[in-house]
PDB file of N, CA and C in Angstrom:
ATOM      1  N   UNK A   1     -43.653   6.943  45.773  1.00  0.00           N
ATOM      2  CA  UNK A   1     -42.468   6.423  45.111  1.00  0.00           C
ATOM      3  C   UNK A   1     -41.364   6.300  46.170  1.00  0.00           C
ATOM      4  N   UNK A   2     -40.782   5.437  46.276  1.00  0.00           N
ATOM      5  CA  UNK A   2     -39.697   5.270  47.297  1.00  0.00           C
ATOM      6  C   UNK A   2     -38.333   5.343  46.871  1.00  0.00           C
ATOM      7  N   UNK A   3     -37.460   5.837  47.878  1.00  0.00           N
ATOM      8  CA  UNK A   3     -35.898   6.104  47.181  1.00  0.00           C
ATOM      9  C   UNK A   3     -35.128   5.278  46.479  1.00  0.00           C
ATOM     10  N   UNK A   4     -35.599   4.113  46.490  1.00  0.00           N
ATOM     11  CA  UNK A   4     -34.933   3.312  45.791  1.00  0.00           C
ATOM     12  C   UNK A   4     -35.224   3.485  44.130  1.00  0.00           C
ATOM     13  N   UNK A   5     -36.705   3.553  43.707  1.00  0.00           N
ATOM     14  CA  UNK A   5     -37.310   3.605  42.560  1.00  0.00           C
ATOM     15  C   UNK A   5     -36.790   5.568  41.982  1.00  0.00           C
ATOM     16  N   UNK A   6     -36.756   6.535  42.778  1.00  0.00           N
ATOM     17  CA  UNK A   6     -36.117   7.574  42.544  1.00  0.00           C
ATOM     18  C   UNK A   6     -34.505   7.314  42.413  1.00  0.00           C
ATOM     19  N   UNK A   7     -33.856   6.625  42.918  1.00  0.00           N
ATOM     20  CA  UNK A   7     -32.185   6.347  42.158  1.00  0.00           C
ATOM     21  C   UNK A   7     -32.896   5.479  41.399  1.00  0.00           C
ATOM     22  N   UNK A   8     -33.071   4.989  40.985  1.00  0.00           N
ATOM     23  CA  UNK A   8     -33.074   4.142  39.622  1.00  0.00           C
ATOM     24  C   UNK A   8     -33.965   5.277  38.762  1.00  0.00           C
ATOM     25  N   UNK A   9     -34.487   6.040  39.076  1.00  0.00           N
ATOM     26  CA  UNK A   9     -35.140   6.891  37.961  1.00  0.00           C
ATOM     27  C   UNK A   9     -33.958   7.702  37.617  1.00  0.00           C
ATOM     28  N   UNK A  10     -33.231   8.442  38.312  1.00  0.00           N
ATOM     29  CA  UNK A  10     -31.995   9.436  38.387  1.00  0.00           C
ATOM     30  C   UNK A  10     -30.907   8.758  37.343  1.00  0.00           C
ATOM     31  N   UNK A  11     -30.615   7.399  37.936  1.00  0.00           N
ATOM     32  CA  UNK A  11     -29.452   6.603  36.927  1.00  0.00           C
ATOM     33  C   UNK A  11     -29.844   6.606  35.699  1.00  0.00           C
ATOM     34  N   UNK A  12     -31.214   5.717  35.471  1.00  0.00           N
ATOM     35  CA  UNK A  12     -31.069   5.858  34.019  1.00  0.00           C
ATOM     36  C   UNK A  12     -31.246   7.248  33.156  1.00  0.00           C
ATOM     37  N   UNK A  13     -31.710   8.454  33.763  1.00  0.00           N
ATOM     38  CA  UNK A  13     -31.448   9.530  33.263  1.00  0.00           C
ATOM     39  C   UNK A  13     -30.179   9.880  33.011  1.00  0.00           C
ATOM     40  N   UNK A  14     -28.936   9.529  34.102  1.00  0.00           N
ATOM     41  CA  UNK A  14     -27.433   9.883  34.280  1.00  0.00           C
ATOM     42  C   UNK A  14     -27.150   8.968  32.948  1.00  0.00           C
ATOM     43  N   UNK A  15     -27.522   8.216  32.604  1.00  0.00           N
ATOM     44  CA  UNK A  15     -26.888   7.253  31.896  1.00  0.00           C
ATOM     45  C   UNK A  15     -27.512   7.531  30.039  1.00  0.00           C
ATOM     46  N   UNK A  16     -28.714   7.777  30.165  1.00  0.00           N
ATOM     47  CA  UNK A  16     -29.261   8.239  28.733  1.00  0.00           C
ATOM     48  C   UNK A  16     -28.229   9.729  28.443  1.00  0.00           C
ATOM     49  N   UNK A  17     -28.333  10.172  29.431  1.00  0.00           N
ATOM     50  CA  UNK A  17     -27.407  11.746  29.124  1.00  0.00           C
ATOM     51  C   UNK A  17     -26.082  11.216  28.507  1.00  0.00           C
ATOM     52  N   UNK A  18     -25.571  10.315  29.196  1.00  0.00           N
ATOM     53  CA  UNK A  18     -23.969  10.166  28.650  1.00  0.00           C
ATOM     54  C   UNK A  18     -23.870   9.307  27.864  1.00  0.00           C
ATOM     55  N   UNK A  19     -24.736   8.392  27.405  1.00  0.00           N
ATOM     56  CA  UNK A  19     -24.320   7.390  26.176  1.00  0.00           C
ATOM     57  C   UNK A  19     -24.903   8.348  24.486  1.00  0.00           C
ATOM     58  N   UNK A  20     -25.637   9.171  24.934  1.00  0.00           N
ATOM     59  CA  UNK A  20     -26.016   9.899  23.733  1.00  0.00           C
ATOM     60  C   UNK A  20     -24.893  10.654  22.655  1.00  0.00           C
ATOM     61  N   UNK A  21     -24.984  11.745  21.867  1.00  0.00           N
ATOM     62  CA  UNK A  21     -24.515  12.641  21.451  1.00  0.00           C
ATOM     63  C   UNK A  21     -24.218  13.731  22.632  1.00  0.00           C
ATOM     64  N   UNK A  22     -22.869  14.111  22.057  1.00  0.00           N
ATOM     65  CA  UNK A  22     -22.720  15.640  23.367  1.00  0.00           C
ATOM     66  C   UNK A  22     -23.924  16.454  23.272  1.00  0.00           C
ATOM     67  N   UNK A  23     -24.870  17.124  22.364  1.00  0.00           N
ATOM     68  CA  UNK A  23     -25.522  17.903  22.418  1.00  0.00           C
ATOM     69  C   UNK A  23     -26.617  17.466  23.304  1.00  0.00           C
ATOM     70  N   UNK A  24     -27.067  16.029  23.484  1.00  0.00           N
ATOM     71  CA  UNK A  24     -28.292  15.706  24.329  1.00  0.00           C
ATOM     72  C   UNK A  24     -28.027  15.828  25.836  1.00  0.00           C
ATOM     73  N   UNK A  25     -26.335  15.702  25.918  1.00  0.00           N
ATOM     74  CA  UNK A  25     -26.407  16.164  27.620  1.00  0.00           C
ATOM     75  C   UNK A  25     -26.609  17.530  27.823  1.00  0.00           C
ATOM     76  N   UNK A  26     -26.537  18.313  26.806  1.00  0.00           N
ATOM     77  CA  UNK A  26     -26.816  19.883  27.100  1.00  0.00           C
ATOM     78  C   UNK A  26     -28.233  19.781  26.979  1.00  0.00           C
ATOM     79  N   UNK A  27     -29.009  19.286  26.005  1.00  0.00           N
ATOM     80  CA  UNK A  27     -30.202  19.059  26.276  1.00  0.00           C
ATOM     81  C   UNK A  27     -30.711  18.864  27.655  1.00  0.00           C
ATOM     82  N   UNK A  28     -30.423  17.498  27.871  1.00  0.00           N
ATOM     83  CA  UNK A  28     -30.946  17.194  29.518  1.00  0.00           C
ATOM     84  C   UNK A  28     -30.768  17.856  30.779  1.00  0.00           C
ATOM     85  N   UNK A  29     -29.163  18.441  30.591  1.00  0.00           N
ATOM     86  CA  UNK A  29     -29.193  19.825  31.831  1.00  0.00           C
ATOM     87  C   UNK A  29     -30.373  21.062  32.029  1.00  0.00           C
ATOM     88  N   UNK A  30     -30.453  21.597  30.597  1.00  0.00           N
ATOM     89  CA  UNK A  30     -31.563  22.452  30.480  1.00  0.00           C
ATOM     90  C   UNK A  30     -33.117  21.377  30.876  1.00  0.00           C
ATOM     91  N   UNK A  31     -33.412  20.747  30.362  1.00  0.00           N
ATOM     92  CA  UNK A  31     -34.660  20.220  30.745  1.00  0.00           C
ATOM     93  C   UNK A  31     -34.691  19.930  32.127  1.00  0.00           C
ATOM     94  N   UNK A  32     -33.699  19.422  32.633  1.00  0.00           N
ATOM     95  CA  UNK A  32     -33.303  19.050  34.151  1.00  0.00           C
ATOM     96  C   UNK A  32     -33.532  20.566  35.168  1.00  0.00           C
ATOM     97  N   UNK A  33     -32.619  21.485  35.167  1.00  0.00           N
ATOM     98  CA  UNK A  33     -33.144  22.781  35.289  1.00  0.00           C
ATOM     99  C   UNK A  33     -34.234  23.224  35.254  1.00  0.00           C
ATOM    100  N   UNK A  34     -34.940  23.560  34.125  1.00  0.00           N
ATOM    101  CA  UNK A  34     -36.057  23.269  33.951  1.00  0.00           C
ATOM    102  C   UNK A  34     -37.425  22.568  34.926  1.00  0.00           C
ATOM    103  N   UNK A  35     -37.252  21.836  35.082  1.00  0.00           N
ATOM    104  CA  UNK A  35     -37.668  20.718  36.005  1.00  0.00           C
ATOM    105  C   UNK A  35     -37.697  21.551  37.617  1.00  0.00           C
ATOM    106  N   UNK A  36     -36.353  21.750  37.906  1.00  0.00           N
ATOM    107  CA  UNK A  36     -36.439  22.023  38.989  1.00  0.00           C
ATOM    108  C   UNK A  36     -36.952  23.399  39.270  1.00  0.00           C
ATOM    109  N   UNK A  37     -37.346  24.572  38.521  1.00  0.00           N
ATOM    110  CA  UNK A  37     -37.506  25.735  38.153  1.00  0.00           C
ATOM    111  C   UNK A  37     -38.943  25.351  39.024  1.00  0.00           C
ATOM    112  N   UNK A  38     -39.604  24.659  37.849  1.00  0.00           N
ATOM    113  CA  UNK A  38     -40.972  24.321  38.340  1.00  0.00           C
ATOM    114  C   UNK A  38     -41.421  23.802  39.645  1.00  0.00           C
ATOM    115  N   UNK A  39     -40.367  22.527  40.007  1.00  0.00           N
ATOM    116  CA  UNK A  39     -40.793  22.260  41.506  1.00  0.00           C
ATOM    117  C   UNK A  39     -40.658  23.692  42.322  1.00  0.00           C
ATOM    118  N   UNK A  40     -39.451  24.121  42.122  1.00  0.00           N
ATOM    119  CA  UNK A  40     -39.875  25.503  42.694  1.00  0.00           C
ATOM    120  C   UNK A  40     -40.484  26.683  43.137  1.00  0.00           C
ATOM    121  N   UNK A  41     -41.318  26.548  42.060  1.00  0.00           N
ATOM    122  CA  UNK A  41     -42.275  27.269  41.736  1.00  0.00           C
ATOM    123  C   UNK A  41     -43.659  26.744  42.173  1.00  0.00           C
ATOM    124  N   UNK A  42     -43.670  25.631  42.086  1.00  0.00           N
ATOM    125  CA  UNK A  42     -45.272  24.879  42.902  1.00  0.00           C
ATOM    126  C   UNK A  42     -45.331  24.933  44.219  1.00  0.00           C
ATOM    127  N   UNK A  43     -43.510  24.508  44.857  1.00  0.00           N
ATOM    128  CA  UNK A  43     -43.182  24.372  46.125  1.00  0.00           C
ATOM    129  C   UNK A  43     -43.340  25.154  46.980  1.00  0.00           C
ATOM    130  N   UNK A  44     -42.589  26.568  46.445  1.00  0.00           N
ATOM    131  CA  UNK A  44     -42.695  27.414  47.248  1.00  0.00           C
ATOM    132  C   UNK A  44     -43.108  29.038  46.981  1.00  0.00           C
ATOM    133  N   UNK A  45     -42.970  29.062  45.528  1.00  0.00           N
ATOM    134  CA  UNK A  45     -43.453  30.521  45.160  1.00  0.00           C
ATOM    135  C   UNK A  45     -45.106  30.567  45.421  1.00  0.00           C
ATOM    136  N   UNK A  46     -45.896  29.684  44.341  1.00  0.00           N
ATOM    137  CA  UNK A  46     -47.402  30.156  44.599  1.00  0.00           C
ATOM    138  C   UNK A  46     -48.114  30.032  45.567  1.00  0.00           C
ATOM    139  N   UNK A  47     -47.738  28.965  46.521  1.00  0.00           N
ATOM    140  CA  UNK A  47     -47.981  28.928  48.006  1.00  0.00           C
ATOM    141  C   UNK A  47     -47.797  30.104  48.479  1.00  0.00           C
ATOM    142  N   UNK A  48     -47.027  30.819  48.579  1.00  0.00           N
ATOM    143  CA  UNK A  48     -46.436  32.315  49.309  1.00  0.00           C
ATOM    144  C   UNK A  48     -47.394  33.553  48.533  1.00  0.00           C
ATOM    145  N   UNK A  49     -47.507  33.457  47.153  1.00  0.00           N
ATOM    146  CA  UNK A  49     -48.114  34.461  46.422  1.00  0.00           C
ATOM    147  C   UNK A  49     -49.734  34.099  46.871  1.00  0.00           C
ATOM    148  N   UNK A  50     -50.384  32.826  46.994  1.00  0.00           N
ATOM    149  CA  UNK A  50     -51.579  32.435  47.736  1.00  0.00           C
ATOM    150  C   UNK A  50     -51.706  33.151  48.760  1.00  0.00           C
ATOM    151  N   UNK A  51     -51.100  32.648  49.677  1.00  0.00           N
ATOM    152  CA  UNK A  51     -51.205  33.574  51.481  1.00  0.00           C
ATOM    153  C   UNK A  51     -51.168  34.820  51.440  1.00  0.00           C
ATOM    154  N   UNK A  52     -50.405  35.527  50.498  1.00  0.00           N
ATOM    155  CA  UNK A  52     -50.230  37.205  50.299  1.00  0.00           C
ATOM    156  C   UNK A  52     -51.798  37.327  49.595  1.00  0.00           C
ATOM    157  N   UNK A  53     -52.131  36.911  48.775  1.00  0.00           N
ATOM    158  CA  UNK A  53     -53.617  37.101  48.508  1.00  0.00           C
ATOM    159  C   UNK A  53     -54.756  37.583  49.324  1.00  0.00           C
ATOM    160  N   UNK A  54     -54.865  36.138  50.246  1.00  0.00           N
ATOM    161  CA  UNK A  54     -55.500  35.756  50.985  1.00  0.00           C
ATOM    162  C   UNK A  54     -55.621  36.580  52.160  1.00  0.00           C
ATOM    163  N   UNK A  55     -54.199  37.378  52.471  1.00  0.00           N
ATOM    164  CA  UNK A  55     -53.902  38.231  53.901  1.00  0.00           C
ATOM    165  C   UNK A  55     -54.568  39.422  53.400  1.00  0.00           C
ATOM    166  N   UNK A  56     -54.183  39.844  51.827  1.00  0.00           N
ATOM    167  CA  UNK A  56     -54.439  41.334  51.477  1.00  0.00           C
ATOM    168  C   UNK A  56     -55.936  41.044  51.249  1.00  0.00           C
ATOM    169  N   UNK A  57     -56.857  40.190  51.294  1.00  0.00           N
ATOM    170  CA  UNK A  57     -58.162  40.256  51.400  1.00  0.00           C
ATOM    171  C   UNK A  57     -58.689  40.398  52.520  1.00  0.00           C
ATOM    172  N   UNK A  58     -57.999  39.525  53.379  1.00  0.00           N
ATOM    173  CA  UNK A  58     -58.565  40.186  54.659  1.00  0.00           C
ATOM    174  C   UNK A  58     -58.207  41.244  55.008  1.00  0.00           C
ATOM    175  N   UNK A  59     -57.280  42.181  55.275  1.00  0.00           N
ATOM    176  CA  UNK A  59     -57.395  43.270  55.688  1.00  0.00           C
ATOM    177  C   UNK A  59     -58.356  44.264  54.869  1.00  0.00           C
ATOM    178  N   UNK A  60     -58.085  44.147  53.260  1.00  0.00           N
ATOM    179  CA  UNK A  60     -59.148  44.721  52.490  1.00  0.00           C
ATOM    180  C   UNK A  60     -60.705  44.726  53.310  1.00  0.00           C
ATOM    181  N   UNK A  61     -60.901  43.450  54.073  1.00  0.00           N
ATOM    182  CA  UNK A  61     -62.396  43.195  54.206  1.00  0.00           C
ATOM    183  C   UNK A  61     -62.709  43.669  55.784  1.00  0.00           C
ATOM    184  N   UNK A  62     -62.044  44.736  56.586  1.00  0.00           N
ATOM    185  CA  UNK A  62     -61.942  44.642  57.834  1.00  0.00           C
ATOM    186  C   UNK A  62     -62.518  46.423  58.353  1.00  0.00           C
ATOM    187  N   UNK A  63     -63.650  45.702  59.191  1.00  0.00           N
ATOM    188  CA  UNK A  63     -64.433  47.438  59.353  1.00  0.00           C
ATOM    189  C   UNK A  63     -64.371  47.970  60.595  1.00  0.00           C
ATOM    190  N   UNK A  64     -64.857  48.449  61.160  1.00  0.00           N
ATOM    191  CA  UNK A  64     -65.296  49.025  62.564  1.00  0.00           C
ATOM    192  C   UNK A  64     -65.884  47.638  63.084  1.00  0.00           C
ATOM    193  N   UNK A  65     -65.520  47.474  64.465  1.00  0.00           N
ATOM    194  CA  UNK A  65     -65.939  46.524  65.277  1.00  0.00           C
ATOM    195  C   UNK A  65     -65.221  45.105  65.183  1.00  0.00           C
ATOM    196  N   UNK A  66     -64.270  45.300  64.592  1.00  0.00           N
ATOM    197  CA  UNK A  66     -63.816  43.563  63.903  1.00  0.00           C
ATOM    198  C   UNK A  66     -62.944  43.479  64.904  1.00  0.00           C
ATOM    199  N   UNK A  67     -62.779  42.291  65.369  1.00  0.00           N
ATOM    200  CA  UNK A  67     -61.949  42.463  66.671  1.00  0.00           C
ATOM    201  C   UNK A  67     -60.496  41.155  65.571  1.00  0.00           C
ATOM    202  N   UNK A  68     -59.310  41.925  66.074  1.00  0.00           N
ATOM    203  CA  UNK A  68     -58.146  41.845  64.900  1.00  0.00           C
ATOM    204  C   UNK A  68     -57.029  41.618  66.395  1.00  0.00           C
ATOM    205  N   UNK A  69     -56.118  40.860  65.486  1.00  0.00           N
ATOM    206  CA  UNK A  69     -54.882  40.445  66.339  1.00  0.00           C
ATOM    207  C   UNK A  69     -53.492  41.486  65.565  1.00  0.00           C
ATOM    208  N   UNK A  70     -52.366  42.181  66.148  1.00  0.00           N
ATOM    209  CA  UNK A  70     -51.538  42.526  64.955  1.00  0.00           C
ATOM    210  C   UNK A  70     -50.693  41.609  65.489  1.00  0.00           C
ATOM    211  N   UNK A  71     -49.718  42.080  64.778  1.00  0.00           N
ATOM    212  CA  UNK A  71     -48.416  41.461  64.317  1.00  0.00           C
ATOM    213  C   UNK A  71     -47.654  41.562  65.501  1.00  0.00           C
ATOM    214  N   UNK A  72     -47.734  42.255  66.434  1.00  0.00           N
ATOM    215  CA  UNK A  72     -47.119  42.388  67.912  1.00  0.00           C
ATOM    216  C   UNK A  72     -47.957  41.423  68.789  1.00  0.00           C
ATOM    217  N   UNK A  73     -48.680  41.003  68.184  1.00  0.00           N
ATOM    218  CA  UNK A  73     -49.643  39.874  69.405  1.00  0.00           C
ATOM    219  C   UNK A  73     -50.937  40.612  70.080  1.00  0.00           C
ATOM    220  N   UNK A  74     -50.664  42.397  69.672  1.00  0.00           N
ATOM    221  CA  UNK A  74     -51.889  42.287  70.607  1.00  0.00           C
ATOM    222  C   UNK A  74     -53.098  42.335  69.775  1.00  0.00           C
ATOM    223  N   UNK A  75     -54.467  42.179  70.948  1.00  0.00           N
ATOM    224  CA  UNK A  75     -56.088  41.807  70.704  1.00  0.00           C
ATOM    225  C   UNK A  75     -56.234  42.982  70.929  1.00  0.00           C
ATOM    226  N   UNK A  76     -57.453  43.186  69.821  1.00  0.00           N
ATOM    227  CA  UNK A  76     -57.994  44.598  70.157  1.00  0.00           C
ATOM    228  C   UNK A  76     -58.921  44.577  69.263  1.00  0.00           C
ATOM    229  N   UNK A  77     -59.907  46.174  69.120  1.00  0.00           N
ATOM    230  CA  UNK A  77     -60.962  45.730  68.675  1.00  0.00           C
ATOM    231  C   UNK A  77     -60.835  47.514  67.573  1.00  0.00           C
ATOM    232  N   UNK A  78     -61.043  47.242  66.715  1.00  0.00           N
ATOM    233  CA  UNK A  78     -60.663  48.126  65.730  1.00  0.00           C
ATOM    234  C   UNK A  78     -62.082  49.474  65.673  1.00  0.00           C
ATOM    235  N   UNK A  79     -61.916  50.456  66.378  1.00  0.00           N
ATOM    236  CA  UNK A  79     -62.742  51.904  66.533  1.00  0.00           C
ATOM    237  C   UNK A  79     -62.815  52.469  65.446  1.00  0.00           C
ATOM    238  N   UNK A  80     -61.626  52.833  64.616  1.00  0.00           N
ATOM    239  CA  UNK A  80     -61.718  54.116  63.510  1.00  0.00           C
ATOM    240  C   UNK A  80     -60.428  53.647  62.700  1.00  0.00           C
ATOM    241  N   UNK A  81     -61.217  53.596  61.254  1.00  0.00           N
ATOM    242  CA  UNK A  81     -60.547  53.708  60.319  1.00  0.00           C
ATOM    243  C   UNK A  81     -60.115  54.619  59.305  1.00  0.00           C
ATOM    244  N   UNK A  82     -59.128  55.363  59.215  1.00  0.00           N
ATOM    245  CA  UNK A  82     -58.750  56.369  58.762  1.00  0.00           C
ATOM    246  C   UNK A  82     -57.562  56.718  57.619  1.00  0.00           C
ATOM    247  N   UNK A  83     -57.784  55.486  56.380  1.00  0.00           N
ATOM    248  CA  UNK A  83     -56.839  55.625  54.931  1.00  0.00           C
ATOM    249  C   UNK A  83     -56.462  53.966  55.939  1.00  0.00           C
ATOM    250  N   UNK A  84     -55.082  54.011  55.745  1.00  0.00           N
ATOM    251  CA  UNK A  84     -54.204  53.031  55.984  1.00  0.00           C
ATOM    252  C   UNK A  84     -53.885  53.177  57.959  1.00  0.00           C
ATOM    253  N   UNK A  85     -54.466  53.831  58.430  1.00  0.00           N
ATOM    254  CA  UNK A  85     -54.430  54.138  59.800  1.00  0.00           C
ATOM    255  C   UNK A  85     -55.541  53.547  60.739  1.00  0.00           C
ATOM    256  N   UNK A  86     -55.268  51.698  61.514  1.00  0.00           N
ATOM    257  CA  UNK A  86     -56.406  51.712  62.043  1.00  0.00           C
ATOM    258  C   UNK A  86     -56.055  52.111  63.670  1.00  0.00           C
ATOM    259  N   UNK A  87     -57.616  52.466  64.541  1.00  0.00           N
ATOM    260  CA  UNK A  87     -57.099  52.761  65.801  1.00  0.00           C
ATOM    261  C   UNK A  87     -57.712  51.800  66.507  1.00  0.00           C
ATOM    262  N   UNK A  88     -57.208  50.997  67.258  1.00  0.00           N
ATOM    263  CA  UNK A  88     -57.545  49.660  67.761  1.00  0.00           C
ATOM    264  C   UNK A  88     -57.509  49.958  69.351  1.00  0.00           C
ATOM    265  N   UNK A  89     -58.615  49.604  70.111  1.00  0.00           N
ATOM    266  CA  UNK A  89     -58.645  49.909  71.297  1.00  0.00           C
ATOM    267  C   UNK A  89     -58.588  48.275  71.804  1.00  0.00           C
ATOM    268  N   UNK A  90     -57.707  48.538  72.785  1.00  0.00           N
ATOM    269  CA  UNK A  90     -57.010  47.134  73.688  1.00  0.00           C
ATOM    270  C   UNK A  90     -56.995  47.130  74.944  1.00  0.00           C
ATOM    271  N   UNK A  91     -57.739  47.428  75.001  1.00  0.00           N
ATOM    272  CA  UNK A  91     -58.352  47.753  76.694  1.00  0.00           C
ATOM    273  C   UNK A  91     -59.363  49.055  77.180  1.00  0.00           C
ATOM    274  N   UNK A  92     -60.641  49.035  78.078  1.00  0.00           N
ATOM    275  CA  UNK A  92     -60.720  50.348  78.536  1.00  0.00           C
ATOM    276  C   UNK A  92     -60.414  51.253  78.392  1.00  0.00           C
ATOM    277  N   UNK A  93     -60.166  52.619  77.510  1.00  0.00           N
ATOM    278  CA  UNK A  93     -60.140  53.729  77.597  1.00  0.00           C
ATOM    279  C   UNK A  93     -58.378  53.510  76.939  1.00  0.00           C
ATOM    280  N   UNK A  94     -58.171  52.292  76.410  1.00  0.00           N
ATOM    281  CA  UNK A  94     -56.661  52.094  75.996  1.00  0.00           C
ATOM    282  C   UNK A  94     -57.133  52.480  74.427  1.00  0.00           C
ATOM    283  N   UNK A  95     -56.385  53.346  73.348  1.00  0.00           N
ATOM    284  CA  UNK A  95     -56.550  53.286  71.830  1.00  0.00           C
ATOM    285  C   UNK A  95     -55.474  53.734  71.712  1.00  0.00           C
ATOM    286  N   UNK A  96     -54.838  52.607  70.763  1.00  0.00           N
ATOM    287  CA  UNK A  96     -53.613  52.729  70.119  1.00  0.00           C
ATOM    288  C   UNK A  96     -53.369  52.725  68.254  1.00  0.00           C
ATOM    289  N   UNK A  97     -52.944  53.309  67.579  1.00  0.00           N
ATOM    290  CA  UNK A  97     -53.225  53.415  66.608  1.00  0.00           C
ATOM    291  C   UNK A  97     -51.785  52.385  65.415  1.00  0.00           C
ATOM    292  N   UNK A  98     -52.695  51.490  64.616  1.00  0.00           N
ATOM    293  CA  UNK A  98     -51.745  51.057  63.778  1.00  0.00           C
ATOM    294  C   UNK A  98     -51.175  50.930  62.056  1.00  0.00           C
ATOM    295  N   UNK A  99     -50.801  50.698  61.621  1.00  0.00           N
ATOM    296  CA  UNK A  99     -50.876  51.118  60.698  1.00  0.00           C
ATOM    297  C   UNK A  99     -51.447  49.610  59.581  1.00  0.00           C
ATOM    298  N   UNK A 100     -52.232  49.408  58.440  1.00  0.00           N
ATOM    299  CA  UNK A 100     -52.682  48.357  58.186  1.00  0.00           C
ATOM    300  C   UNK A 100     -52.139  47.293  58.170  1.00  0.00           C
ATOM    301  N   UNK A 101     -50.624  47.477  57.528  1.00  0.00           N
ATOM    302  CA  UNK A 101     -49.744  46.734  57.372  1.00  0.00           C
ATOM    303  C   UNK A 101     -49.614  45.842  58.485  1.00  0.00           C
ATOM    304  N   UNK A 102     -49.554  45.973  59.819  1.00  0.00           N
ATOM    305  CA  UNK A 102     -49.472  46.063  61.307  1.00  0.00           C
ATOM    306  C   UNK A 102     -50.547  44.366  61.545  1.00  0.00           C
ATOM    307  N   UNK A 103     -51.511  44.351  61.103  1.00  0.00           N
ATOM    308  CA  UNK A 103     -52.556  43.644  61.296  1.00  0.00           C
ATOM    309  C   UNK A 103     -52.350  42.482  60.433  1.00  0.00           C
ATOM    310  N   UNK A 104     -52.544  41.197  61.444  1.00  0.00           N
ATOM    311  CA  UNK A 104     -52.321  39.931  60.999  1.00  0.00           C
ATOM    312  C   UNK A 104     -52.877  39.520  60.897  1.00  0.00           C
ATOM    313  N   UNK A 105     -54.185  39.273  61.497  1.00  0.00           N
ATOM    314  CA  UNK A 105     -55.383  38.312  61.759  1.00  0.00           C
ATOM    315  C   UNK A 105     -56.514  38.967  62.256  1.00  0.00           C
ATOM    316  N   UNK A 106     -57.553  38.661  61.555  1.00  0.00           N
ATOM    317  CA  UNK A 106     -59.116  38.373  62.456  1.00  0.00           C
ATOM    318  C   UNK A 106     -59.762  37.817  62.974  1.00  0.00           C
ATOM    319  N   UNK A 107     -60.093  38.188  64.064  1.00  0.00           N
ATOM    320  CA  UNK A 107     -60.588  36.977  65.087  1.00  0.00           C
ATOM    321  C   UNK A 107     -61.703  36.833  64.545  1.00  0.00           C
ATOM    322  N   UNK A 108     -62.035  35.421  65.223  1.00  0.00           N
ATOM    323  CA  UNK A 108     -63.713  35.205  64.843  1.00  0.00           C
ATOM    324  C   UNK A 108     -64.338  35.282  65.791  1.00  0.00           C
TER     325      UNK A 108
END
């Protein structure tokens, strides 16, 4: 749809609102509202509630040996898991311990 055909959709809405009864422009604000509630909600809430899904599955799904990126950037390769405590070794004889939350990604 191109901007031109969106102002002409907008006007004649502006224009049904004000030739009506007062009560239908209160009508159309609420439906209008309304309206935008929802783009809102397609736009940007369930997209966000998706990815939070999607993240808390992967970490849910993450064992000994999984080699994981955190949230600080570093690579490492996950030794011992212990509750919400993983210990991720990132070098030789390097083990640093993080907490799940910490972990962004799994490598493949």
């Amino acid at each position: 749809m191109s901007i031109f055909n969106l102002q002409l959709f907008g006007t004649f809405f502006a224009q049904a609102a004000t030739e009506g009864a007062p009560g239908n422009s209160m009508i159309f604000t609420l439906i209008m509202f309304g309206a935008i509630i929802l783009i809102m909600y397609f736009l940007m809430i369930r997209p966000q509630q998706k990815r939070q899904k999607e993240h808390q599955k992967m970490l849910d799904s993450l064992r000994k040996g999984d080699k994981v990126i955190t949230a600080s950037g570093m690579h490492g390769l996950i030794t011992d898991i212990d509750g919400n405590i993983f210990t991720i070794q990132i070098a030789d004889n390097v083990k640093v311990q993080f907490e799940k939350t910490a972990i962004a990604a799994k490598k493949q």
